[in-house]
Protein backbone atom coordinates (compact mmCIF):
# COMPACT_ATOMS: atom_id res chain seq x y z
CA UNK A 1 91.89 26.83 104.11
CA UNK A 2 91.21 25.91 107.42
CA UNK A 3 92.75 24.82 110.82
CA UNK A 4 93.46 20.31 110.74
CA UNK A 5 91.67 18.60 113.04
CA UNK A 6 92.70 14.73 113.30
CA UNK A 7 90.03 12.72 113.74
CA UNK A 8 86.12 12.14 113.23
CA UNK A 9 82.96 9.49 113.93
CA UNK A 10 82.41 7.42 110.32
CA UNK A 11 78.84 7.24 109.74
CA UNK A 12 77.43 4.09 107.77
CA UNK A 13 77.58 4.02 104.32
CA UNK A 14 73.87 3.94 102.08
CA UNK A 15 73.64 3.75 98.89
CA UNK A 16 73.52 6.44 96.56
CA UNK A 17 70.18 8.72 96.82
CA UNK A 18 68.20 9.16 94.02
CA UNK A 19 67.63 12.81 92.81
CA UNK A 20 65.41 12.71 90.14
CA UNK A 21 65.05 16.49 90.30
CA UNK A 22 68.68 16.39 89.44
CA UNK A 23 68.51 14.50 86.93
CA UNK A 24 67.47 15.55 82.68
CA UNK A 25 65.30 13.23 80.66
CA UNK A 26 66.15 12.80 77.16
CA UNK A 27 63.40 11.93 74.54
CA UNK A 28 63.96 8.93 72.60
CA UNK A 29 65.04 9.65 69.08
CA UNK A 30 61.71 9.60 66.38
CA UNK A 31 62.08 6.12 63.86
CA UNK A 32 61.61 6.98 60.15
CA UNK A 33 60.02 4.48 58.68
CA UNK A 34 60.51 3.73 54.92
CA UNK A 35 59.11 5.33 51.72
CA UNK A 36 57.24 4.30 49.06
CA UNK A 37 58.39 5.16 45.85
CA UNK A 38 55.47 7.20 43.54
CA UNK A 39 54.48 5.41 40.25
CA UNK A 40 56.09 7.08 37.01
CA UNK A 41 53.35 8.41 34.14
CA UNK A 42 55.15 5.75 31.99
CA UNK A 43 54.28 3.33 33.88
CA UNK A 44 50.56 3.97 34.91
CA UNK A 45 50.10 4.71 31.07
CA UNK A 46 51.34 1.02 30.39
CA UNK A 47 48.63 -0.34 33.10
CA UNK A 48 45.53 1.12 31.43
CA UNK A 49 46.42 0.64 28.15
CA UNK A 50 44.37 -1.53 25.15
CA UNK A 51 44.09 -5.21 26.28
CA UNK A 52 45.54 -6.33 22.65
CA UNK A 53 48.89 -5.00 24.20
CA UNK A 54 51.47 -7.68 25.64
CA UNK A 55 53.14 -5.68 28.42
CA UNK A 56 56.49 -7.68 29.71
CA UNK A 57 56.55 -9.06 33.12
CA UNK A 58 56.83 -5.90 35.85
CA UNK A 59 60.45 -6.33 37.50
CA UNK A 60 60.49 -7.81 40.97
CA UNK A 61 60.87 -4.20 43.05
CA UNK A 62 63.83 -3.91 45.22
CA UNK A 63 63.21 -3.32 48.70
CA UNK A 64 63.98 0.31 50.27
CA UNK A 65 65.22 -0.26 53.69
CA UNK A 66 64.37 2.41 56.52
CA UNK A 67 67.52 3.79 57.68
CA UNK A 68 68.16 3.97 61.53
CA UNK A 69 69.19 6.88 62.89
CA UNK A 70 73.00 6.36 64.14
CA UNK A 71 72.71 6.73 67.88
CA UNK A 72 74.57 9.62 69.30
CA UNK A 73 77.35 8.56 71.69
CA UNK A 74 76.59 9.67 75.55
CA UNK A 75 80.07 10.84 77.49
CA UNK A 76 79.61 11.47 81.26
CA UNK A 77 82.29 14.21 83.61
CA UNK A 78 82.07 13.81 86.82
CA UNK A 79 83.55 16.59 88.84
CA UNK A 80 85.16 16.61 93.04
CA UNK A 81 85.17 19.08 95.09
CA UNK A 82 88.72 20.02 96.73
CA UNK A 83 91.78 17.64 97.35
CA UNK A 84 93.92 18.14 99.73
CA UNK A 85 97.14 15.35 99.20
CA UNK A 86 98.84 16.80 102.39
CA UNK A 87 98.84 17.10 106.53
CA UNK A 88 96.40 14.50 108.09
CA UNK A 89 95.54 13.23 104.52
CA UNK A 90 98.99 12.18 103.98
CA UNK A 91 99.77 10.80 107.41
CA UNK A 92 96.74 8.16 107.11
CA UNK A 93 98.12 7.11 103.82
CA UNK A 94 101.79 6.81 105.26
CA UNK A 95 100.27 5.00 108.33
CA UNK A 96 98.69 2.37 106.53
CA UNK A 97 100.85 1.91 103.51
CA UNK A 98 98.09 3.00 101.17
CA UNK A 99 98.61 5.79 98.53
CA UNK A 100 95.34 5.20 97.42
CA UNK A 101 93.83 5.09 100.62
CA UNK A 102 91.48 8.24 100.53
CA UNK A 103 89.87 7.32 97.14
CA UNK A 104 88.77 3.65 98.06
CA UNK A 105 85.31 3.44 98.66
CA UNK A 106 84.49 5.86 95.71
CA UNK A 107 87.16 4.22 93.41
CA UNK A 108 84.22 2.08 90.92
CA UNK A 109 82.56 5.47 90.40
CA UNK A 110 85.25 7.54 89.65
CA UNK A 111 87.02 5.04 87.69
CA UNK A 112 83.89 4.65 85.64
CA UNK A 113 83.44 8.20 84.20
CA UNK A 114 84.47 8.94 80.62
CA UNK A 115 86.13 12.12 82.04
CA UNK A 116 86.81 12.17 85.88
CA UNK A 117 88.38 15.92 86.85
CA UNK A 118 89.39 17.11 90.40
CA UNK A 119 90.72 20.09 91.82
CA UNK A 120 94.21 19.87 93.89
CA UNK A 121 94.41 21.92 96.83
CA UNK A 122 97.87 21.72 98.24
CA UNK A 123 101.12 20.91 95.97
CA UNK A 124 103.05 17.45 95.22
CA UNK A 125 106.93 17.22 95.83
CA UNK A 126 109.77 16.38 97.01
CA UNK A 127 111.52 19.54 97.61
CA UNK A 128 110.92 19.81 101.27
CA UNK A 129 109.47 17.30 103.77
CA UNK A 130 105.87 17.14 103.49
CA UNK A 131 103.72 18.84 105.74
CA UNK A 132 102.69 16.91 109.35
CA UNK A 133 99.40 16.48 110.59
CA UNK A 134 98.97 19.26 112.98
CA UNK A 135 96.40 22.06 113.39
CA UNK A 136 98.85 24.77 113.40
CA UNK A 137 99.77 25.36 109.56
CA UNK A 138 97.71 25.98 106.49
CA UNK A 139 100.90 25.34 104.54
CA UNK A 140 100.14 22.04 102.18
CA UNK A 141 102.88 19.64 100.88
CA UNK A 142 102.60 16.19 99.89
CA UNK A 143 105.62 13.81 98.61
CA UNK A 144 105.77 12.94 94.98
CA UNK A 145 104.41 9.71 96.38
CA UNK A 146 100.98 11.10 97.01
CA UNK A 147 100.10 11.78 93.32
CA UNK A 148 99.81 7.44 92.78
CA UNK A 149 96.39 8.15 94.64
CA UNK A 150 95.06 10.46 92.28
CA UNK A 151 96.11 8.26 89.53
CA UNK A 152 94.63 5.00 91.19
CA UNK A 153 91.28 7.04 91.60
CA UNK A 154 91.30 7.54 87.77
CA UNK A 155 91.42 11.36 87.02
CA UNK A 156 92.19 12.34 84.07
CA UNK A 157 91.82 16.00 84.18
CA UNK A 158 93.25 18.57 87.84
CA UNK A 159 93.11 22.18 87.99
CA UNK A 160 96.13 22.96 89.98
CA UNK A 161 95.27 26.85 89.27
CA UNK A 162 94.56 26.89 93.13
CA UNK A 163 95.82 29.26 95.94
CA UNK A 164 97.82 26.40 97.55
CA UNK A 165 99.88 25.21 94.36
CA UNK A 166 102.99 27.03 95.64
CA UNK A 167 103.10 26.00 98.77
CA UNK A 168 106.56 24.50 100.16
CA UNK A 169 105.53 22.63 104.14
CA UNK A 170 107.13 24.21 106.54
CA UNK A 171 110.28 25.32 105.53
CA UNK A 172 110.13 28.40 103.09
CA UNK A 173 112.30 29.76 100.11
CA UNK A 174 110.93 26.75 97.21
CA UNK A 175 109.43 30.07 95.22
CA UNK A 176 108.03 27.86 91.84
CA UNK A 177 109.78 24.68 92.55
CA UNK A 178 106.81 22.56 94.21
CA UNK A 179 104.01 23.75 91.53
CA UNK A 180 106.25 22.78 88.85
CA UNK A 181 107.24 19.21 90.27
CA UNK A 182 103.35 19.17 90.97
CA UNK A 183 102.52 19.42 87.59
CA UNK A 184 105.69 16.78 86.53
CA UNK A 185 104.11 14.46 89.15
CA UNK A 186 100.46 14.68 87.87
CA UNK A 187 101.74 14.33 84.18
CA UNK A 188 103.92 10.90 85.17
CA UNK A 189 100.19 9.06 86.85
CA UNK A 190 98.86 10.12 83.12
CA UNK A 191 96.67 13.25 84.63
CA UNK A 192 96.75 16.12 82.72
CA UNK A 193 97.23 19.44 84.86
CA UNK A 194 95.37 22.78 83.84
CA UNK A 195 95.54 26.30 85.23
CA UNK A 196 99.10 26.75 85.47
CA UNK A 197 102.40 26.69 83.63
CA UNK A 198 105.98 28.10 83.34
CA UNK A 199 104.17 31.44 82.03
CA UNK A 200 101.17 32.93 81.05
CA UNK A 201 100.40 31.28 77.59
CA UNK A 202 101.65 27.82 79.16
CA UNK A 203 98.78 28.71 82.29
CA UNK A 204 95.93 29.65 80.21
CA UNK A 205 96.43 26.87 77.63
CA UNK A 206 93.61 24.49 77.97
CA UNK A 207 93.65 20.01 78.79
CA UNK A 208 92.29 18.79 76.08
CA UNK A 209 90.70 15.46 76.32
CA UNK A 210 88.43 13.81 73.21
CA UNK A 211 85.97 10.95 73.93
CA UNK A 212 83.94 9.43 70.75
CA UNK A 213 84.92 12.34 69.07
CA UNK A 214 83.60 14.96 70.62
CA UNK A 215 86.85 17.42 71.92
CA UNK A 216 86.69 18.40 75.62
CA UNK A 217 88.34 21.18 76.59
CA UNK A 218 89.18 22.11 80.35
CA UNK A 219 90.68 25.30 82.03
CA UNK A 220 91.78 26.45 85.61
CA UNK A 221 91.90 29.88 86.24
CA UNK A 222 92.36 31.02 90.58
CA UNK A 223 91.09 34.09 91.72
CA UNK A 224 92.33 33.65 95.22
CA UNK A 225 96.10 34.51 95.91
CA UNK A 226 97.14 36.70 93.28
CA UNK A 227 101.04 36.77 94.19
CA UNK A 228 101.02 33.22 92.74
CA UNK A 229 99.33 34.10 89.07
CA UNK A 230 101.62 34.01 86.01
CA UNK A 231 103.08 36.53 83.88
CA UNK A 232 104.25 36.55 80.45
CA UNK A 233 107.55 35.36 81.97
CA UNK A 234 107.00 34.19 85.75
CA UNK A 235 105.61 30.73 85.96
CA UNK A 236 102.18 30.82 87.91
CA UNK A 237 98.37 29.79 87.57
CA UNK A 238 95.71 31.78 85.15
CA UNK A 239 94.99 35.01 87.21
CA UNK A 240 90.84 35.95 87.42
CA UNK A 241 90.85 38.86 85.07
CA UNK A 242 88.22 39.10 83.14
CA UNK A 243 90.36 39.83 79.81
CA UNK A 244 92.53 36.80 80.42
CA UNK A 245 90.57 33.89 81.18
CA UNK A 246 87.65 35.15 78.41
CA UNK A 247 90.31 35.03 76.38
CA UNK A 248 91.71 31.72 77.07
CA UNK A 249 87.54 30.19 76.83
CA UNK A 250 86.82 31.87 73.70
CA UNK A 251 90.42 30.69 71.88
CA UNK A 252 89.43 26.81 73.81
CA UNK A 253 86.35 27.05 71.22
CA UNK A 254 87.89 27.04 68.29
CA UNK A 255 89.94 23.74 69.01
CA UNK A 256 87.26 21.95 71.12
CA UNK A 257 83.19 21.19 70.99
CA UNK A 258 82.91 21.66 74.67
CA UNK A 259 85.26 24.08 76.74
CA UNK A 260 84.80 23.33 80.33
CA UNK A 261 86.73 26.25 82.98
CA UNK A 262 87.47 25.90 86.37
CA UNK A 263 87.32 28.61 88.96
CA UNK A 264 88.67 28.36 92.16
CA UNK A 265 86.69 31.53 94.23
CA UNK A 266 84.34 32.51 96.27
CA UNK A 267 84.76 33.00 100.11
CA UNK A 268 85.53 30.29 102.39
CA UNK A 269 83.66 28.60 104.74
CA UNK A 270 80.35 29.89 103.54
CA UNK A 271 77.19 28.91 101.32
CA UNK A 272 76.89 32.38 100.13
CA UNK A 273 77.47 33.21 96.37
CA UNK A 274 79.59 36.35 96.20
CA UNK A 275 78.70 39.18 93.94
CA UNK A 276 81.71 38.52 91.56
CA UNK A 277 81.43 34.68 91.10
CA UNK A 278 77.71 35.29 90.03
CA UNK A 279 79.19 38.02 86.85
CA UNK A 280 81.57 36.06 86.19
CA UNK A 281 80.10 32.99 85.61
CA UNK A 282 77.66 34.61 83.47
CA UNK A 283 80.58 35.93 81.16
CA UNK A 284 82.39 33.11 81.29
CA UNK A 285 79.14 31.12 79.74
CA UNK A 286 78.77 33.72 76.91
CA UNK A 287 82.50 33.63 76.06
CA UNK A 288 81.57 29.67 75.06
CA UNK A 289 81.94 28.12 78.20
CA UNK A 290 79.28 24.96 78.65
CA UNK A 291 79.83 24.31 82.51
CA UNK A 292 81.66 26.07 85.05
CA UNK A 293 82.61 24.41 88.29
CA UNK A 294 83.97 26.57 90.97
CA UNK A 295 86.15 25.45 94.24
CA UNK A 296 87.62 27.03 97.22
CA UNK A 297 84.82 27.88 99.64
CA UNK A 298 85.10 24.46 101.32
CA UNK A 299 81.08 24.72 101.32
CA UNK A 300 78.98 23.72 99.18
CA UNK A 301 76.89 26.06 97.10
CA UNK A 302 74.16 26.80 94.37
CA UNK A 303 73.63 25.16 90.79
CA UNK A 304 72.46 27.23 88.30
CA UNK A 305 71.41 26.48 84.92
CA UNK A 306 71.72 29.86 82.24
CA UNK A 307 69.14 29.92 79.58
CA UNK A 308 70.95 28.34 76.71
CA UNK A 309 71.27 25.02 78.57
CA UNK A 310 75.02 26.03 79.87
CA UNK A 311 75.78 25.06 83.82
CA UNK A 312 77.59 26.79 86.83
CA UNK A 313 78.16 24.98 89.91
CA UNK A 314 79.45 27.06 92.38
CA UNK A 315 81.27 25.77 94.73
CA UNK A 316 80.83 21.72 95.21
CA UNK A 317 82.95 21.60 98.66
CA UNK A 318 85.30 19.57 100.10
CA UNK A 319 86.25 16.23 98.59
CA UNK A 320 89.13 14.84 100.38
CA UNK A 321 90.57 16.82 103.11
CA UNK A 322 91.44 16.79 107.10
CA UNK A 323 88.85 20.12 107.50
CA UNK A 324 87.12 17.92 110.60
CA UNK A 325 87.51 20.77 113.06
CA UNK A 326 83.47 21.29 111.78
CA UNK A 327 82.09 19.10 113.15
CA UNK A 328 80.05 20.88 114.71
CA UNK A 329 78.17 22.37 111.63
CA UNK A 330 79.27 19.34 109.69
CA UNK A 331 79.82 21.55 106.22
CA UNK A 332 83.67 20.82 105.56
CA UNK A 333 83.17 17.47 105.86
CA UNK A 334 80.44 17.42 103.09
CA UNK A 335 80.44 18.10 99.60
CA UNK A 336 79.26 16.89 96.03
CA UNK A 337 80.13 15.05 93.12
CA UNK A 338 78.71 16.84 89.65
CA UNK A 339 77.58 14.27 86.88
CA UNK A 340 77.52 15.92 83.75
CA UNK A 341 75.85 13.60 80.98
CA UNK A 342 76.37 15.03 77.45
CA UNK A 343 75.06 13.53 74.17
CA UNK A 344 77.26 14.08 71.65
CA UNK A 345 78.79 17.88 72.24
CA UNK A 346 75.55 19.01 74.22
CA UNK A 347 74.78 18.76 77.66
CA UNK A 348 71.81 17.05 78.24
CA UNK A 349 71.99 17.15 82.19
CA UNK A 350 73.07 16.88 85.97
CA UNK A 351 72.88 14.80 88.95
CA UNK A 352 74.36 16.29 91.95
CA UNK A 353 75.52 13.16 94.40
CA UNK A 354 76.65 13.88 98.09
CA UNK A 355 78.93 12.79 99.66
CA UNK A 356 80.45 12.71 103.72
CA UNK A 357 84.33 12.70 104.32
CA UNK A 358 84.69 9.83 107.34
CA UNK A 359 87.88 10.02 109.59
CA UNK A 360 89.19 13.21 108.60
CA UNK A 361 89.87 12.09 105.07
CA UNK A 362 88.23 9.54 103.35
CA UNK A 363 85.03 10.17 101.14
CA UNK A 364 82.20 8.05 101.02
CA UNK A 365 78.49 8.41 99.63
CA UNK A 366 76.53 10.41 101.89
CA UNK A 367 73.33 8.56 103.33
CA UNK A 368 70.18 9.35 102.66
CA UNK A 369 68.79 12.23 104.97
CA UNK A 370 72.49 13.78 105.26
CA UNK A 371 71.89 13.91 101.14
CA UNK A 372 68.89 15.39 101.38
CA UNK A 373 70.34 18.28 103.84
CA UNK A 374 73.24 18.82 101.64
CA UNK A 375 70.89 19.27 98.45
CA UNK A 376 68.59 21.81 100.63
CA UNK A 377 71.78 23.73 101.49
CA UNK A 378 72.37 23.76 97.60
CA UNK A 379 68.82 24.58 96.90
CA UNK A 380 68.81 27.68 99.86
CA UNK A 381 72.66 29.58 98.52
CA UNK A 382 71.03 29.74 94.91
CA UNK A 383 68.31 31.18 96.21
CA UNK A 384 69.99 33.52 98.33
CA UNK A 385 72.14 34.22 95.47
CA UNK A 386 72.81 37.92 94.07
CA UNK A 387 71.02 38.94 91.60
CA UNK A 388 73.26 38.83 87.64
């Protein structure tokens, strides 16, 4: 997390960009056509035979109708980058009366998803005041109130397994009492939470979410703030060890078609792909996961695609949140969506869209050169990347 800042330009809103080089073609499915049934012996023997021979009439053949192959039913994701629900966030909501404020202009599109999933930054309750809009505390509250946004916007799936989920505003001593009311509040807008719990087995027990029958399994699992990760008895978010969250993927497989996890990583503030989220994604992919989508850096970073069609998105930045204080170098208040199109249980592509956080809060659809200098950014951190 950073400093708040209060306040930023709002540049015009474009339409969405076009990224074809984003984007996965599918092959339309081959038409069989019908077959013709081959003559019996019996029956050619009967043709050629003497003329003196009365054959009965031949029965009127019934028709063999080509059978169409039954169309395989498409289900998109579509993935945010970081939410933060508190500070300067908050205060423009309370301001204008509008819980659902921050999520307007991109409501249609995140409403229409099959599966919309975000990633909650900062907890949601009532235990203490929330937190105020000042530059001074990286401490992130939100009233219970705050979660109708999230709900208005359509998710269906957060990772609270984030290093903010415990927070408590400014005055201390709540210990597990906001991330549990956070997950209570999430639950009552019809979101299911994933990544934490009242214990370890509750934390690394997967959202499951089925769409034309294909099972969709998601999982949050925070490397950053390791004080806050549960234990077999001490409520908490999936820690990043390697034995525990390749456990939780590989038991996700055997009740779901598609397990999806969710790492919150990396370093902040940077396009650089660390050492460790590069490894780990790779295990993570050959314990069964199909797509990995990491958060935390408040940056955006590289896309990489594994050899058996499996994805890992880094880091996709900042979604909504008061990080305008960058101005300067504009990269907190950028970020992507992630479109995942699958065709049945298999991921047939992505399209990356960018987006530009107006007023210190609000997303909207990046235009279309800022797109094209978020995508390059994208492009230049996988490049840069370590090697697996």
């Amino acid at each position: 997390m950073g400093l708040a800042a209060c306040g930023t330009g709002a540049p015009k809103v474009q339409p969405l960009v076009n990224t074809p080089s984003m984007t996965a073609t599918l092959a339309a499915p081959a038409t069989l056509g019908p077959t013709r049934p081959t003559p019996s012996a019996a029956f050619t023997a009967a043709a050629t035979a003497a003329p003196s021979v009365t054959l009965p009439p031949p029965a009127t053949p019934t028709p063999i109708l080509a059978t169409s192959p039954t169309a395989v039913p498409e289900t998109d994701l579509l993935f945010t980058g970081d939410i933060n629900p508190a500070r300067c966030v908050y205060s423009a909501e309370k301001a204008a009366n509008d819980m659902d404020l921050p999520f307007r202009p991109l409501a249609s599109l995140l409403q229409a998803a099959d599966i919309t999933i975000g990633s909650l930054d900062g907890a949601i309750s009532d235990y203490n005041p929330p937190t105020p809009c000042i530059d001074t505390t990286r401490n992130l509250l939100a009233p219970a109130e705050a979660a109708q946004g999230l709900g208005f916007a359509g998710f269906d799936v957060i990772t609270v397994a984030t290093n903010h989920i415990k927070d408590c505003g400014l005055v201390r001593g709540c210990t597990n009492n906001s991330m549990l009311d956070t997950l209570s509040n999430l639950r009552a807008q019809g979101i299911q939470p994933t990544g934490a719990g009242i214990n370890l087995a509750q934390a690394t027990t997967p959202a499951l979410v089925t769409v034309h029958g294909v099972r969709f399994a998601f999982l949050g699992v925070s490397a950053v703030n390791n004080p806050i990760w549960a234990g077999d008895a001490a409520p908490g978010t999936m820690p990043f060890q390697a034995q525990v969250y390749l456990d939780a993927i590989r038991r996700a497989k055997t009740i779901a078609d598609v397990v999806v996890i969710l790492p919150h990583w990396g370093r902040e503030y940077t396009g650089d792909i660390s050492y460790e989220q590069r490894q780990a994604a790779a295990a993570m992919v050959a314990a069964g996961a199909t797509l990995v989508i990491g958060n935390h850096p408040h940056h955006v970073q590289g896309v990489e695609t594994f050899p058996n069609g499996a994805v890992a998105a880094y880091s996709l930045g900042n979604f909504v949140f008061d990080q305008a204080w960058s101005d300067g170098t504009v990269y907190t208040i950028q970020g992507l969506l992630l479109r995942a199109k699958f065709q049945g249980s298999k991921l047939q592509g992505i399209d990356l869209i960018p987006i530009h956080i107006d007023n210190n809060f609000q997303p909207r659809l990046a235009d279309a050169t800022e797109s094209a200098q978020v995508l390059q950014v994208v492009a230049d951190s996988m490049a840069h990347a370590p090697p697996p």
